[in-house]
C-alpha atoms as a PDB file:
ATOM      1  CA  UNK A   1      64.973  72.132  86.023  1.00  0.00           C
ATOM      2  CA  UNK A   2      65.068  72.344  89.552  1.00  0.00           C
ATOM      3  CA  UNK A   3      68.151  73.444  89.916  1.00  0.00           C
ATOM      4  CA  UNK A   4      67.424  76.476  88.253  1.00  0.00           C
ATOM      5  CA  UNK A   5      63.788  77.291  89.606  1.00  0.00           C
ATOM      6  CA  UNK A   6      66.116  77.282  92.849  1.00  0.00           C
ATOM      7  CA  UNK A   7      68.088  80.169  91.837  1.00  0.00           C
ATOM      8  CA  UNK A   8      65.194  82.250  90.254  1.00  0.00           C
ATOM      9  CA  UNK A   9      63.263  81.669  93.435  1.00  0.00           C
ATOM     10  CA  UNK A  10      66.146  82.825  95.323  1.00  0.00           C
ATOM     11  CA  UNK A  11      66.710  85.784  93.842  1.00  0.00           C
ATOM     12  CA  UNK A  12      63.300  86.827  94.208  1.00  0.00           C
ATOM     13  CA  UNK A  13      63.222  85.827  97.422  1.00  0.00           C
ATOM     14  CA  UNK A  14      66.553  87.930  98.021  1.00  0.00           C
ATOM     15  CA  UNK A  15      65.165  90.883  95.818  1.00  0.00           C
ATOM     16  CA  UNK A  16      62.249  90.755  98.263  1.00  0.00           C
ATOM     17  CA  UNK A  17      63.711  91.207 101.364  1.00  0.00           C
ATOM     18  CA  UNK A  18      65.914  94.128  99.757  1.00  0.00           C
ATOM     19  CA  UNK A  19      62.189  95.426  98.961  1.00  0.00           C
ATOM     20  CA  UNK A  20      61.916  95.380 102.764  1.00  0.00           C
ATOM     21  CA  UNK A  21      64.550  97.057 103.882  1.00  0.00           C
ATOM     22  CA  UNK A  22      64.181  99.811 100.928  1.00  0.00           C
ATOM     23  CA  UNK A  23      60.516 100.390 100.787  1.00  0.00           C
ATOM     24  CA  UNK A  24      59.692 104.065 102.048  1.00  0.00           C
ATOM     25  CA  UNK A  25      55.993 103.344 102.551  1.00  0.00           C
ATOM     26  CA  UNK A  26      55.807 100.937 105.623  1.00  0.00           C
ATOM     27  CA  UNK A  27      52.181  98.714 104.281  1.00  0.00           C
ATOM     28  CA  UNK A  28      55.082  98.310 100.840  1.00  0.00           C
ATOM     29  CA  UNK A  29      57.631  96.817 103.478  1.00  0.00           C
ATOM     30  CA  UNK A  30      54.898  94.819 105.088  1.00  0.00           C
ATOM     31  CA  UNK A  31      53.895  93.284 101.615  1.00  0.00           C
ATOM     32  CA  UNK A  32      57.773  92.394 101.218  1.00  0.00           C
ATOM     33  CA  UNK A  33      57.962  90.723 103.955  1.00  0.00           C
ATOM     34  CA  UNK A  34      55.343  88.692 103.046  1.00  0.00           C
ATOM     35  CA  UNK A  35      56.366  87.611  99.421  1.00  0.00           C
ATOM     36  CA  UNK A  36      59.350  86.931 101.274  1.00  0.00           C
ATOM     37  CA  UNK A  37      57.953  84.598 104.007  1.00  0.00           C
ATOM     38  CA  UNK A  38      55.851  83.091 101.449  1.00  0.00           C
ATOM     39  CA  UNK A  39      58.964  82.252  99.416  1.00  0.00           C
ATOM     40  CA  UNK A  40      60.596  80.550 102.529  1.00  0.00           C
ATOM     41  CA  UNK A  41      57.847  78.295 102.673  1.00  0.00           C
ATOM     42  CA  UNK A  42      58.242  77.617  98.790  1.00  0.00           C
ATOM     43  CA  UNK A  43      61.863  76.870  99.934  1.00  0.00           C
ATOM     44  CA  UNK A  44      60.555  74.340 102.763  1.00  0.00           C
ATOM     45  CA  UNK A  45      58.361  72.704 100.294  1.00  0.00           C
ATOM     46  CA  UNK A  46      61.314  71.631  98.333  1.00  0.00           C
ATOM     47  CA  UNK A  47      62.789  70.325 101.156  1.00  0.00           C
ATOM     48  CA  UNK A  48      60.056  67.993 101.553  1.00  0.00           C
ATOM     49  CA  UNK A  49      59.065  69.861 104.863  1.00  0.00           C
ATOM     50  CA  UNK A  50      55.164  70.608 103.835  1.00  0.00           C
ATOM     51  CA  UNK A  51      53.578  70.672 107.206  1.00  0.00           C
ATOM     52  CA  UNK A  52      56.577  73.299 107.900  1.00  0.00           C
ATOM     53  CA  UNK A  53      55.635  75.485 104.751  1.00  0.00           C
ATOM     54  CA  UNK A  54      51.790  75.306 106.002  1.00  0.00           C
ATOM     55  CA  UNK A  55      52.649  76.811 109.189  1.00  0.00           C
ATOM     56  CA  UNK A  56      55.050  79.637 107.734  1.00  0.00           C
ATOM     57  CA  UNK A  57      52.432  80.437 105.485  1.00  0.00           C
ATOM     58  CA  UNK A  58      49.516  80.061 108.364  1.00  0.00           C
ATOM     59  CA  UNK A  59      50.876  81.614 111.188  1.00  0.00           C
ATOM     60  CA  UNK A  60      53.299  84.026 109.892  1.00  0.00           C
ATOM     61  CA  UNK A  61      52.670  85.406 106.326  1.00  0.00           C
ATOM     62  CA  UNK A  62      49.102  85.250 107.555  1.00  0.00           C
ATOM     63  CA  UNK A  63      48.384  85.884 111.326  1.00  0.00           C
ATOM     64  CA  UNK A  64      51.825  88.547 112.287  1.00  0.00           C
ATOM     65  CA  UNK A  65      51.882  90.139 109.356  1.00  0.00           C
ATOM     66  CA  UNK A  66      47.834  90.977 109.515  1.00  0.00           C
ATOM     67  CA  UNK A  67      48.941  92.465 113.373  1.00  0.00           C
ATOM     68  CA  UNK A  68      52.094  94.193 111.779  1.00  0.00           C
ATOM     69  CA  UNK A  69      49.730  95.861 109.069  1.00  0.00           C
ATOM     70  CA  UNK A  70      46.559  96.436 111.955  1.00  0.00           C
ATOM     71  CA  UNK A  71      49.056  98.185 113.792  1.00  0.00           C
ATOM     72  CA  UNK A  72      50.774 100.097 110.568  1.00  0.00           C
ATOM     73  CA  UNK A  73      47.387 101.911 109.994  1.00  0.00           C
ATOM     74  CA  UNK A  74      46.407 102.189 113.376  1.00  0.00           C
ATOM     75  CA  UNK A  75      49.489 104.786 113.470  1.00  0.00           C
ATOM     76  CA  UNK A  76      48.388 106.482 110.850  1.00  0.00           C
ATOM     77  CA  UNK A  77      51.782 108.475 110.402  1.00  0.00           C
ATOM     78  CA  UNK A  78      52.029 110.925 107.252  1.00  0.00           C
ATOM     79  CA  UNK A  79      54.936 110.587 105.014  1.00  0.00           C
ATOM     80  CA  UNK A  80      57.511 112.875 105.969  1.00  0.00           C
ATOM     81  CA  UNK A  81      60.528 114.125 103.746  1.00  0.00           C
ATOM     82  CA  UNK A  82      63.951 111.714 104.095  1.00  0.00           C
ATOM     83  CA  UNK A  83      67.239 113.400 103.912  1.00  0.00           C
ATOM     84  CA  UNK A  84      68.901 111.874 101.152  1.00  0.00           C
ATOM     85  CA  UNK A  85      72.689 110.620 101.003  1.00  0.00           C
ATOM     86  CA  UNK A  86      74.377 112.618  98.649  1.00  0.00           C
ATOM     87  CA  UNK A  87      77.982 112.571  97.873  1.00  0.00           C
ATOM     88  CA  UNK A  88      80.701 111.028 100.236  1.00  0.00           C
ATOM     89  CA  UNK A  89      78.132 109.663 102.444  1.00  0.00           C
ATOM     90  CA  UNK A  90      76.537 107.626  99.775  1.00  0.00           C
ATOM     91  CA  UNK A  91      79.895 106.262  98.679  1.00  0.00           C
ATOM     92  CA  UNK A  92      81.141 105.522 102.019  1.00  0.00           C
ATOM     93  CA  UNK A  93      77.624 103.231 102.627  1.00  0.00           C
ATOM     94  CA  UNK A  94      78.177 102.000  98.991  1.00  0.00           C
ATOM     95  CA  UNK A  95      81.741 101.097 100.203  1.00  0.00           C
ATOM     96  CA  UNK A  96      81.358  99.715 103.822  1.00  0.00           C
ATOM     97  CA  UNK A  97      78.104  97.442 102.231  1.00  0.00           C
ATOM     98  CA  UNK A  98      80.793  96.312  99.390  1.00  0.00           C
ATOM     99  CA  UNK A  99      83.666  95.410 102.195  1.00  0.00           C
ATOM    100  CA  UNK A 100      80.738  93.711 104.490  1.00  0.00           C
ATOM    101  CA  UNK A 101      80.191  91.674 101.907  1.00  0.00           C
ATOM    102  CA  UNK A 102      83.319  90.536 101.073  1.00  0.00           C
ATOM    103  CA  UNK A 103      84.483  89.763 104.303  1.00  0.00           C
ATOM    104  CA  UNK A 104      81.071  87.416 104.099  1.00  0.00           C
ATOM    105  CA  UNK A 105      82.244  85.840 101.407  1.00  0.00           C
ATOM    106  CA  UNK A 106      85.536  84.982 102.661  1.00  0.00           C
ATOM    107  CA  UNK A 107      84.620  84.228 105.833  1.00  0.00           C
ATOM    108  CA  UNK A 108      82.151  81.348 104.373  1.00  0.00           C
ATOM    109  CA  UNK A 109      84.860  80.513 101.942  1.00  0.00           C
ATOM    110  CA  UNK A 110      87.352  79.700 104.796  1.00  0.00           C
ATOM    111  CA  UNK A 111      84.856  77.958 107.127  1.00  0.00           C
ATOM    112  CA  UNK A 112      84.138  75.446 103.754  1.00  0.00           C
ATOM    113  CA  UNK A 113      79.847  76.424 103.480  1.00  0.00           C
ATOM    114  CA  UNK A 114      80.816  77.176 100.751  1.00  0.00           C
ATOM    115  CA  UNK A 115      79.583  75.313  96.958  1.00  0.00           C
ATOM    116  CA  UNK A 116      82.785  73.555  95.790  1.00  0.00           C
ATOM    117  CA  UNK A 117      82.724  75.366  92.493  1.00  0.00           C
ATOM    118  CA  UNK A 118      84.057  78.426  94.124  1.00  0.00           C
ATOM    119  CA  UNK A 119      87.080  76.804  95.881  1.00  0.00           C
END
């Protein structure tokens, strides 16, 4: 059971921090960063590190993230239009994100940090 509460967390933990990085609205990105230091510390309580987990959840899902937002509306900025990436631009970041990520791949697969099954 744990084994596979592992990889659901994980992939909301990963689909959080794409949230982040994809979120137009800044507060949005702020509240994916959040589920996604809150999931860390879910990770650190499986890893028997609680006091660990109680101080990523204090100090930085709680205090930074209360100054990242404080300073978010402080700003105040007004949404303005984002050029979209139409045609070969989208497929060339499609494509350089694909070949990033398989030269991730086998780079961990050479250096062995790797799980076994995918040797």
């Amino acid at each position: 059971m744990g084994f596979v509460l592992f990889f659901v967390l994980a992939a909301l933990m990963i689909a959080s921090a794409i949230g982040v990085v994809v979120a137009r609205h800044p507060v949005r990105a702020t509240l994916s960063l959040v589920m996604t230091l809150f999931l860390l510390a879910v990770f650190f309580v499986f890893l028997d590190a609680d006091f660990v987990a109680a101080l990523q959840i204090v100090v930085y899902a709680g205090a930074i993230m209360v100054v990242f937002l404080f300073v978010i509306m402080l700003l105040n900025q007004q949404d303005e239009p984002t050029p979209e990436l139409r045609g070969g631009r989208a497929f060339a970041a499609i494509l350089g994100a694909s070949m990033f990520g398989l030269g991730l791949l086998y780079y961990f697969k050479r250096a062995g940090t790797l799980l076994s099954e995918l040797r």
